[in-house]
Protein backbone atom coordinates (compact mmCIF):
# COMPACT_ATOMS: atom_id res chain seq x y z
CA UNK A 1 35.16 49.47 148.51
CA UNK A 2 37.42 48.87 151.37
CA UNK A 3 40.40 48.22 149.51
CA UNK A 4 40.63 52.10 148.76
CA UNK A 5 41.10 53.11 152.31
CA UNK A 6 44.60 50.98 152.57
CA UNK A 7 45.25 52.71 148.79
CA UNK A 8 45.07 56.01 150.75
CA UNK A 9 46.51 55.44 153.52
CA UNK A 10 49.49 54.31 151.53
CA UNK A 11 49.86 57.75 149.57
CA UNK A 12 49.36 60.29 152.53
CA UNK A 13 52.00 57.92 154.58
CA UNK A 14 53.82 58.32 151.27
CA UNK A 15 53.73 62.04 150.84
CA UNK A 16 54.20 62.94 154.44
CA UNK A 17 57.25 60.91 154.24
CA UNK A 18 58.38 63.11 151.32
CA UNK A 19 57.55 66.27 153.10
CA UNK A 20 59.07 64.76 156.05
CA UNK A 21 62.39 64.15 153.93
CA UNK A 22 62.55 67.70 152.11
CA UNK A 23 62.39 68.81 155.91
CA UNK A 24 64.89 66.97 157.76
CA UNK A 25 67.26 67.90 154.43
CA UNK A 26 66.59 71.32 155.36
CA UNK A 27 66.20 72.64 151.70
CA UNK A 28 63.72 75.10 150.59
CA UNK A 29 62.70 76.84 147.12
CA UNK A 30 61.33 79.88 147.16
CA UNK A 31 59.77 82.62 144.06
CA UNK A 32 59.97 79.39 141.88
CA UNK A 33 58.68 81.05 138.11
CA UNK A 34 59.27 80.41 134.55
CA UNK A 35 59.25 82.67 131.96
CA UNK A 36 56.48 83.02 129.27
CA UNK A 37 57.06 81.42 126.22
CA UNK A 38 56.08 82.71 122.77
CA UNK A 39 54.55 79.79 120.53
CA UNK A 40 57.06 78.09 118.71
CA UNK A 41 59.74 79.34 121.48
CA UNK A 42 62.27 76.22 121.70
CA UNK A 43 63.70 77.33 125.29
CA UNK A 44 62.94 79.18 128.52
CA UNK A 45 64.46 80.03 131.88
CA UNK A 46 63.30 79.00 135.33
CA UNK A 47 64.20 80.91 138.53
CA UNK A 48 64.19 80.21 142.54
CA UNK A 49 65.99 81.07 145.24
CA UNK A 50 67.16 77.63 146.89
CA UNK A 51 67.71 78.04 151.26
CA UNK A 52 69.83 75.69 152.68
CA UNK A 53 69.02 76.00 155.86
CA UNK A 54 71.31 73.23 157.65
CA UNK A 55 75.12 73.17 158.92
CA UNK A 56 76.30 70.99 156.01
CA UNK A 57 76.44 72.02 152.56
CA UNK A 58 73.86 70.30 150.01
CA UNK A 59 74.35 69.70 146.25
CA UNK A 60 72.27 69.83 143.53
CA UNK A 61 73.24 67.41 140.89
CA UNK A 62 70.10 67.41 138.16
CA UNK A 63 66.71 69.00 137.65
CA UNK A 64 64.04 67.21 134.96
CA UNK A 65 60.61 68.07 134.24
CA UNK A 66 58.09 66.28 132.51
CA UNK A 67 56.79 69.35 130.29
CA UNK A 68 60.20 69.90 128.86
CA UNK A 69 62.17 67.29 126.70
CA UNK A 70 65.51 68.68 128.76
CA UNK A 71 65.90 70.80 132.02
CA UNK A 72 69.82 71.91 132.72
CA UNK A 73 71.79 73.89 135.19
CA UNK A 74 73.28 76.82 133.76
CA UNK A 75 74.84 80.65 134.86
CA UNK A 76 75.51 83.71 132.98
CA UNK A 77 79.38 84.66 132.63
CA UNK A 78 81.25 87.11 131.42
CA UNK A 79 84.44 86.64 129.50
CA UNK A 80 86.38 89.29 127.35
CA UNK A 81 83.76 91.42 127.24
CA UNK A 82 80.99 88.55 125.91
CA UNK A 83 78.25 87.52 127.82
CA UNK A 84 77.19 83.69 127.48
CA UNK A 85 75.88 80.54 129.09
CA UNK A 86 78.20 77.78 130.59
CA UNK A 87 76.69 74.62 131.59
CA UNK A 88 76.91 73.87 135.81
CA UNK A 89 76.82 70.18 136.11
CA UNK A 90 76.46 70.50 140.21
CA UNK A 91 76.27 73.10 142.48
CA UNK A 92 76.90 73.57 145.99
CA UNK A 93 74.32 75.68 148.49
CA UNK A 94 76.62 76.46 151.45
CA UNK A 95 75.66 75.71 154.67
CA UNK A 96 72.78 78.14 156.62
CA UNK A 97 72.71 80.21 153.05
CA UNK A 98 70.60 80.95 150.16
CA UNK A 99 71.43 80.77 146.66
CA UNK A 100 69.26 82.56 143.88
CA UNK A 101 68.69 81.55 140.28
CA UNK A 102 67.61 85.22 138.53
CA UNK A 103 68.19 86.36 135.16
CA UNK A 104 72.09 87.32 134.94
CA UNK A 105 72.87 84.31 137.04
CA UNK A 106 72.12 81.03 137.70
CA UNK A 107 69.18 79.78 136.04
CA UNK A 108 67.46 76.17 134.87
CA UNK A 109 67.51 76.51 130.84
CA UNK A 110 64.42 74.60 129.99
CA UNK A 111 64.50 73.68 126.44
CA UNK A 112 61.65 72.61 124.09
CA UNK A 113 58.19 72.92 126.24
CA UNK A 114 55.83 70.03 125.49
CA UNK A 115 53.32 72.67 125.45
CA UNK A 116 53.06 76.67 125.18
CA UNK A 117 53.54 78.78 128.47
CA UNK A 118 51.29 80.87 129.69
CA UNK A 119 51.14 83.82 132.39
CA UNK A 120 49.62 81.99 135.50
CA UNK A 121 49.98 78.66 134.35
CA UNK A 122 52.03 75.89 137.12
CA UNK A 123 54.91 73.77 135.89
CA UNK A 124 56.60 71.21 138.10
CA UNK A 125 60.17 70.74 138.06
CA UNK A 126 62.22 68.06 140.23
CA UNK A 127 65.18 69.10 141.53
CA UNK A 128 67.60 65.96 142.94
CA UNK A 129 70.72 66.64 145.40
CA UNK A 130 73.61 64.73 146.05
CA UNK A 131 72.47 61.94 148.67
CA UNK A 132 69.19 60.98 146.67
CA UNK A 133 66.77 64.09 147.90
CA UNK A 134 64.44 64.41 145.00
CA UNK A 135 62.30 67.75 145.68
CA UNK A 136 59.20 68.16 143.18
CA UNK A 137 58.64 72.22 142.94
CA UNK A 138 55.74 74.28 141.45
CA UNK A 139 57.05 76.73 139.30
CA UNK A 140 54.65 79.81 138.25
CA UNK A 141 54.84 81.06 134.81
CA UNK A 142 55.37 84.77 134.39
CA UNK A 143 55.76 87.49 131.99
């Protein structure tokens, strides 16, 4: 049985190097939810607010989650009096500021759950920035 304590050792040196990364990047996510889906619903919305909390600004290029077949940036706009989604393929967090992702504004559209969503239930959604930070998140789901 000695082999597993080398196994171990591996993964915390692992995940402390991850934490340790997500850190020094100087990114946070904060109020990460997702909103209840209805069976049969074929998309949802996910919402955060993302800190940057260095001098530089940070991008974020992609988001994917493995309980959705797609996860995409989008925002809420306004044009001639019509309110729709446009797609954001990046988007930059300025430097020492916050950024939130609320209904009416940014959001992650999350289409076709692999499963239905349920009040209290946890999904996790990667986020990746520019520069190859990938940041795993625990979204609640809400009503």
């Amino acid at each position: 049985m000695r082999w597993r304590h080398p196994v171990f050792a591996g993964l915390i040196s692992a995940l402390t190097a991850l934490a340790a990364a997500t850190e020094d990047a100087g990114i946070t996510v904060r109020d990460a939810w997702v909103r209840e889906t209805p069976p049969g619903m074929a998309m949802t919305a996910g919402y955060m607010v993302l800190q940057n909390k260095t001098s530089r600004p940070q991008v974020l290029v992609a988001a994917r989650s493995s309980g959705f077949e797609t996860v995409t940036i989008h925002r809420t706009v306004a044009k001639e009096g019509m309110t729709g989604m446009e797609h954001s393929p990046q988007i930059e967090l300025l430097p020492n500021a916050s950024l939130p992702f609320a209904p009416g504004g940014y959001h992650l559209m999350l289409m076709n759950p692999k499963r239905t969503l349920r009040a209290g239930d946890r999904v996790e959604i990667t986020l990746e920035f520019r520069g190859g930070l990938v940041l795993p998140v625990a979204y609640e789901v809400r009503k």
